[in-house]
Structures are given as structure tokens and as C-alpha cells.
Protein backbone atom coordinates (compact mmCIF):
# COMPACT_ATOMS: atom_id res chain seq x y z
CA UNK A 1 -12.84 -8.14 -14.30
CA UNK A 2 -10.06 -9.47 -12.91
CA UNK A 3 -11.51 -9.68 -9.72
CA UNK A 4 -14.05 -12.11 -10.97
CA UNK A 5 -11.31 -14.28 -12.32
CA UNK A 6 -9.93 -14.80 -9.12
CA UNK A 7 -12.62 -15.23 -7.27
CA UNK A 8 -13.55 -17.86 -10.14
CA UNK A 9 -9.73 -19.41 -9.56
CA UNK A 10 -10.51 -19.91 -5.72
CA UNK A 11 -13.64 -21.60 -6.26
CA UNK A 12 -12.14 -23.87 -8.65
CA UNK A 13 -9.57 -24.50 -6.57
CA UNK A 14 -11.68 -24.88 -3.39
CA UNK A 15 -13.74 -27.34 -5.26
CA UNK A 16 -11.01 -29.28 -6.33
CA UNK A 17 -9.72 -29.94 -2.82
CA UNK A 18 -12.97 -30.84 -1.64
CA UNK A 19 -12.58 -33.85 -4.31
CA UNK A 20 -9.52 -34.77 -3.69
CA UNK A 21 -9.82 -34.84 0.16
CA UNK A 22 -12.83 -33.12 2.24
CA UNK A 23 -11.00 -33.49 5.61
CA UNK A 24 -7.92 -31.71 4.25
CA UNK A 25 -9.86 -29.44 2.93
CA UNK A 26 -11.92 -28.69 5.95
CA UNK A 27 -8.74 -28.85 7.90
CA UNK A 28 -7.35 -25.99 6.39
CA UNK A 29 -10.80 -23.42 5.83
CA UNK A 30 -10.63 -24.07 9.86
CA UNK A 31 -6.68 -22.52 9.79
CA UNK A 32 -7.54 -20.34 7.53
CA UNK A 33 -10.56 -19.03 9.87
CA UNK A 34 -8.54 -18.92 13.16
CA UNK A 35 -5.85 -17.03 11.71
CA UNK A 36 -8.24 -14.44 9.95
CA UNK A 37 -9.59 -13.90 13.60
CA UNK A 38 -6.24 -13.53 14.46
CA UNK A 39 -5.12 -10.69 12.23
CA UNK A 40 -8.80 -9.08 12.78
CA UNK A 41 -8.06 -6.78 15.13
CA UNK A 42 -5.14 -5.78 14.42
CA UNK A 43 -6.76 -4.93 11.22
CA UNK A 44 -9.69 -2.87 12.77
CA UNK A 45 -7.26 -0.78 14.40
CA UNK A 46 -5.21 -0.46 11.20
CA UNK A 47 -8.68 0.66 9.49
CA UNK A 48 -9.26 3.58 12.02
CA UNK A 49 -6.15 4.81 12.22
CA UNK A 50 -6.22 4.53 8.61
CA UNK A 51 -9.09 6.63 8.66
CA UNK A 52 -7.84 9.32 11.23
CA UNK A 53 -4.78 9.70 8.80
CA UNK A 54 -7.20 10.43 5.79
CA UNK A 55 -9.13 13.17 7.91
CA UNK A 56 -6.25 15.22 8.10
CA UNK A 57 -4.44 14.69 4.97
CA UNK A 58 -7.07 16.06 2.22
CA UNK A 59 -5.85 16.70 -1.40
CA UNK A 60 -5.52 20.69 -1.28
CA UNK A 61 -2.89 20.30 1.66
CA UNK A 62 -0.74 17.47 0.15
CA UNK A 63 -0.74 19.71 -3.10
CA UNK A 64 0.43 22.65 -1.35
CA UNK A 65 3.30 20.41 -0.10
CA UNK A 66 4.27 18.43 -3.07
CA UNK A 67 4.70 21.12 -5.97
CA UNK A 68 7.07 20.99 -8.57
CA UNK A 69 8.82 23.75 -6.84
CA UNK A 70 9.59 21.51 -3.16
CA UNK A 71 12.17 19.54 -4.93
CA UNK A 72 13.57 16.46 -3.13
CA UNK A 73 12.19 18.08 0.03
CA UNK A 74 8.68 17.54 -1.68
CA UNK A 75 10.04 13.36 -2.65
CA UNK A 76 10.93 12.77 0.76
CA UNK A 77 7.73 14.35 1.97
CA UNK A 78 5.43 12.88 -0.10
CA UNK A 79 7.41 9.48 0.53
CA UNK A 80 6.62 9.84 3.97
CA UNK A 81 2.67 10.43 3.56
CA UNK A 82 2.59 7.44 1.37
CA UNK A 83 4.35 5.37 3.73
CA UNK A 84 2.04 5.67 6.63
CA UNK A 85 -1.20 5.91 4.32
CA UNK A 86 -3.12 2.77 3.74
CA UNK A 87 -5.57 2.63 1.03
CA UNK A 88 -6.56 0.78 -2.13
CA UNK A 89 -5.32 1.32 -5.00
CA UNK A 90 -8.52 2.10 -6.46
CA UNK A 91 -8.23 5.01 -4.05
CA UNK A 92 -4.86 5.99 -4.72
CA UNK A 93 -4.71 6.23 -8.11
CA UNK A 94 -7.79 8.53 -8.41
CA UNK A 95 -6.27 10.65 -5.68
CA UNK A 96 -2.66 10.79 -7.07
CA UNK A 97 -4.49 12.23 -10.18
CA UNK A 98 -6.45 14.83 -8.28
CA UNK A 99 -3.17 15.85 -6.38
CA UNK A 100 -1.40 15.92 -9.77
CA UNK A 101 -4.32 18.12 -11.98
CA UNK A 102 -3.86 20.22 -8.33
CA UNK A 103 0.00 21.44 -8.82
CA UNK A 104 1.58 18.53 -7.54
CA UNK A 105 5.08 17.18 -9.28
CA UNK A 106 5.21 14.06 -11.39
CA UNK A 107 7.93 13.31 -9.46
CA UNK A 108 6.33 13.18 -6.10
CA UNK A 109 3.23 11.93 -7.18
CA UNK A 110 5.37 8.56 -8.36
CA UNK A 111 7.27 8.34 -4.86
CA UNK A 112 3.68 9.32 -3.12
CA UNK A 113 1.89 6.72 -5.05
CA UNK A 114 5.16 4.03 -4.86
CA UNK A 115 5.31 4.12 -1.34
CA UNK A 116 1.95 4.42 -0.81
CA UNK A 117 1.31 0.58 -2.44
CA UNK A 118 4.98 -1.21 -1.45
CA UNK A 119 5.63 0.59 2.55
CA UNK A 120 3.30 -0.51 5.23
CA UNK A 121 4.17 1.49 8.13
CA UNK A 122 0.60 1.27 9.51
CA UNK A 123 0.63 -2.70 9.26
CA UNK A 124 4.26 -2.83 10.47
CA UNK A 125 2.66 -4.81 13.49
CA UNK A 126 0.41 -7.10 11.60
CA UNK A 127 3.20 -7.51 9.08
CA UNK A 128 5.52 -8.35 12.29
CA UNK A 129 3.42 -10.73 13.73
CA UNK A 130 3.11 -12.57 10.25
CA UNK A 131 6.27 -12.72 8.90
CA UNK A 132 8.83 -11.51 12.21
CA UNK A 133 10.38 -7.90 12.96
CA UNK A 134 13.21 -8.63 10.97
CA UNK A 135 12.04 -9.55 7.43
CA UNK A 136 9.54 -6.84 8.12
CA UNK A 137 11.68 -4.16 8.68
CA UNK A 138 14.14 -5.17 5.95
CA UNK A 139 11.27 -5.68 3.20
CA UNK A 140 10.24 -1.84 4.16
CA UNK A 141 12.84 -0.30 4.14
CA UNK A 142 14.19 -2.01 0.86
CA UNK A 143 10.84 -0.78 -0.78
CA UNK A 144 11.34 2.90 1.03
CA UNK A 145 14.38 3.17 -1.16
CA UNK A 146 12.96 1.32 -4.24
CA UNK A 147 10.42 4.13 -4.33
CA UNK A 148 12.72 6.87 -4.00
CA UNK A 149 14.21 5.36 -6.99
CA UNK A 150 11.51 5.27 -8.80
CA UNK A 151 10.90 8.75 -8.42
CA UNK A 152 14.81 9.58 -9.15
CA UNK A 153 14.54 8.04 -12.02
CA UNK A 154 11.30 9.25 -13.30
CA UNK A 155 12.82 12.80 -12.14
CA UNK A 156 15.44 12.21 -14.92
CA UNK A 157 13.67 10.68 -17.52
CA UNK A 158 11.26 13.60 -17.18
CA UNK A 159 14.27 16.12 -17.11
CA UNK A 160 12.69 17.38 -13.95
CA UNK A 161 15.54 19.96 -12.14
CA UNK A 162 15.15 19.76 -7.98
């Protein structure tokens, strides 16, 4: 649903510009093209090695590693995986709750599924190129240790002992 509403928003707003200036408008679509081909490949290889990643990393093997009983070991772990996964959250939710009905901690399901959405180690290089190696690197690493946080905290509020 919510798609649809923004969708809806950037037609509305794409029609408006056209009104309000056509060569502005078509000005900008032609940015907005050349920088998409840009990114693209750097995308593609983000989507394969995305891919390769998945192949390995199938939900009986992350449970396994991310019990209740692998304590902070199992956070940092599961941290980790997240960070160098890429995938949707329409993905990752489903799979956090397959990992969780499998064995797998509360606790490192919220640092698995934290890092998973706020650490792009896989677009690091896209991300890079974009926005420069500095503000890259500190925006990562800034949401690294948000998620661990988030999973400390969650670790207490659930009375969970490591």
C-alpha cells in the first residue's frame, strides 16, 4: 500500500514540474538517467555477490550459530552476517522469523536484522562513490555500533544472561 502512495507522490510530483517548467524538468529525468547508468554496474555486481552470499548462508546454518546459548559471541556474529548481507526487507523479516522459530536468540536476531537494514558493507563502493570514503565509513560504522545497541538493550529489557 504504501508503495502505491509513493509511486502516486512521484507522479504528482513529476507532473507538477512538467507544468511549471518542461525543460527543467527534462533537464533533470536526463541527470537522473546518466547517473542511474552510473551506479548500474556497480549494482549488478552488488546483486551477484549478493547472491553468492545467500548460497552459502541458508537458515539451518545461521541458527546453529546464533542460539541463545552463543552469547555476545552469537551478537557479534550475527552482526557480521547482517552487515555484509544485502536484501529487502521483505526478505529479512520473513527470514529473521524462520531463524528465530529455528533456535536462534532474540537478541541476535535484533543485531542480525539491525545490521542487516542500516550496514552496507557490500555497497561500501557504491556508497563511496556517492557520498565519499569518509562519510561512508563513518555512517557504517556509527550504525555497526547503533545495532549492537540495539541488541544490548533488547538483551536487557528481555533479561537475556550472555
Amino acid at each position: 500500500m504504501f508503495t502505491i502512495v509513493f509511486y502516486a507522490v512521484a507522479v504528482a510530483g513529476l507532473i507538477a514540474s512538467l507544468i511549471a517548467d518542461r525543460s527543467k524538468t527534462r533537464r533533470a529525468l536526463e541527470k537522473a538517467w546518466k547517473a542511474f547508468l552510473g551506479i548500474l554496474p556497480e549494482f549488478v555486481v552488488v546483486i551477484v555477490i549478493t547472491g553468492i552470499i545467500l548460497s552459502f548462508l541458508d537458515p539451518q546454518t545461521i541458527s546453529r550459530l546464533l542460539g541463545d546459548e552463543s552469547g555476545w559471541m552469537g551478537v557479534l556474529g550475527a552482526a557480521v552476517v547482517g552487515s555484509v548481507t544485502l536484501m529487502p526487507g521483505f526478505v529479512a523479516f520473513p527470514l529473521a522469523a524462520l531463524i528465530l522459530e529455528q533456535g536462534a536468540g532474540l537478541v541476535q536476531i535484533a543485531a542480525f536484522v539491525s545490521t542487516l537494514m542500516m550496514v552496507g558493507v557490500i555497497t561500501f563502493p557504491v556508497e563511496r562513490r556517492v557520498f565519499g570514503t569518509r562519510i561512508a565509513l563513518v555512517r557504517n560504522s556509527l550504525a555497526f555500533v547503533f545495532a549492537l545497541g540495539v541488541a544490548g538493550v533488547l538483551g536487557v529489557v528481555l533479561g537475556s544472561v550472555w
